[in-house]
Protein backbone atom coordinates (compact mmCIF):
# COMPACT_ATOMS: atom_id res chain seq x y z
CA UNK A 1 -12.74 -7.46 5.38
CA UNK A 2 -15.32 -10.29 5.39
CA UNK A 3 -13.99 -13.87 7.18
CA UNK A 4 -16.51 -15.36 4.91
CA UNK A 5 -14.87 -14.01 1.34
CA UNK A 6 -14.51 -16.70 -1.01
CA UNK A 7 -10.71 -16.28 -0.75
CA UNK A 8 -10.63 -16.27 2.80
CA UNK A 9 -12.75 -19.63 3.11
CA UNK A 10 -10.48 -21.13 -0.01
CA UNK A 11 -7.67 -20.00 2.02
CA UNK A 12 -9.24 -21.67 5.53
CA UNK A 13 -9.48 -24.68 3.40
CA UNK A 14 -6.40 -25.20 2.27
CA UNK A 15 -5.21 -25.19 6.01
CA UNK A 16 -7.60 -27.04 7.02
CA UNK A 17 -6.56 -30.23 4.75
CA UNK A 18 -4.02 -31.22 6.97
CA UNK A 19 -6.56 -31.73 10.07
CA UNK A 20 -9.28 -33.29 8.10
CA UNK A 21 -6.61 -35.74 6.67
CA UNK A 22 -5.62 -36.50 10.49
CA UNK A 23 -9.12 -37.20 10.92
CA UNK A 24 -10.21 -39.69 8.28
CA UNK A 25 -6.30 -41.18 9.35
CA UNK A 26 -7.81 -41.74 12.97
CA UNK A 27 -5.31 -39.68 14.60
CA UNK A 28 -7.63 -36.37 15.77
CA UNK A 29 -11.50 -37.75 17.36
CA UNK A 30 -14.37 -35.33 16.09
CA UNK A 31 -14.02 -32.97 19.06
CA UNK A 32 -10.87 -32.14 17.78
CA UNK A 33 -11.20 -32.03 14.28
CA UNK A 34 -14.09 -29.31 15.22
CA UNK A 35 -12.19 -27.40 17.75
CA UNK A 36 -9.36 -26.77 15.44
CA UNK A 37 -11.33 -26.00 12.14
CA UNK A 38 -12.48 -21.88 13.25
CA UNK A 39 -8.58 -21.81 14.08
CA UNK A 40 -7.69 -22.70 10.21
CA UNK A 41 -10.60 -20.14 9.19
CA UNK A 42 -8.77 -17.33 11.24
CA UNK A 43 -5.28 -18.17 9.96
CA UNK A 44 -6.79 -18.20 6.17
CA UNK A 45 -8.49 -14.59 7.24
CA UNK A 46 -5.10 -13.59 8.22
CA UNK A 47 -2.54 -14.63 5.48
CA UNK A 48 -5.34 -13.03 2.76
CA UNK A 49 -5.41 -9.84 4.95
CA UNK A 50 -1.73 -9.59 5.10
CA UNK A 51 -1.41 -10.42 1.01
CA UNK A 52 -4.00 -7.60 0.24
CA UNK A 53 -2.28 -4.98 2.52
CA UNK A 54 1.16 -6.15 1.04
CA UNK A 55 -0.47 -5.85 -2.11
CA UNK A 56 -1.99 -2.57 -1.85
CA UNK A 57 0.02 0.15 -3.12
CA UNK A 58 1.09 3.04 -0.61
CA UNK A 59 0.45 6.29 -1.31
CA UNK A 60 3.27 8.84 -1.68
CA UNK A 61 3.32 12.11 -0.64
CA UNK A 62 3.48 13.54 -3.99
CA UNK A 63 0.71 11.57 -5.27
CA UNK A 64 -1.65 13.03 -2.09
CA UNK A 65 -2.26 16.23 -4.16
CA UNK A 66 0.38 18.17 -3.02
CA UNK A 67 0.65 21.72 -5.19
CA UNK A 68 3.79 22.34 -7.00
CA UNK A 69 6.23 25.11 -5.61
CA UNK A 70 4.78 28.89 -6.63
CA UNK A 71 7.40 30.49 -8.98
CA UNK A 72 9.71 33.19 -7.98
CA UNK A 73 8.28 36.58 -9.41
CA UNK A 74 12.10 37.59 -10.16
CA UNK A 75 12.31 34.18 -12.15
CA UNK A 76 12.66 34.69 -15.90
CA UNK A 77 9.48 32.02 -17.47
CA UNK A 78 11.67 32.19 -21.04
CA UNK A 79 14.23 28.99 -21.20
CA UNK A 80 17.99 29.93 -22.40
CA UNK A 81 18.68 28.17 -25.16
């Protein structure tokens, strides 16, 4: 998966609010606004790869093409009603 999906950079964003709102506060200088910004990217390329795996569905055994069970030759194909 792509860091640079449009869900992964809304994602980045979202986390990254709280440290560009620290920085037009005054509280975090430029250096540290930019140092911390590829760390929000990473954490928004993380939570959307965990939702898509925990979103996938798993495959079962059955559904993996297993063959059904031969029939018995003894084994009467007529139901009893």
């Amino acid at each position: 998966m792509s860091p640079l999906r449009w869900d992964v950079l809304t994602v980045g964003l979202v986390l990254a609010l709280p440290v560009l709102a620290l920085y037009l506060r005054g509280d975090f200088p430029l250096d540290e606004v930019l140092a911390r910004l590829p760390w929000c990217l990473l954490a928004g390329w993380g939570a959307v790869a965990l939702l898509r795996w925990a979103a996938t569905p798993q495959a079962r055994p059955a559904d993996s093409g297993a063959r059904p069970a031969p029939r018995v030759p003894d084994e009467d194909p007529t139901p009893v009603a």
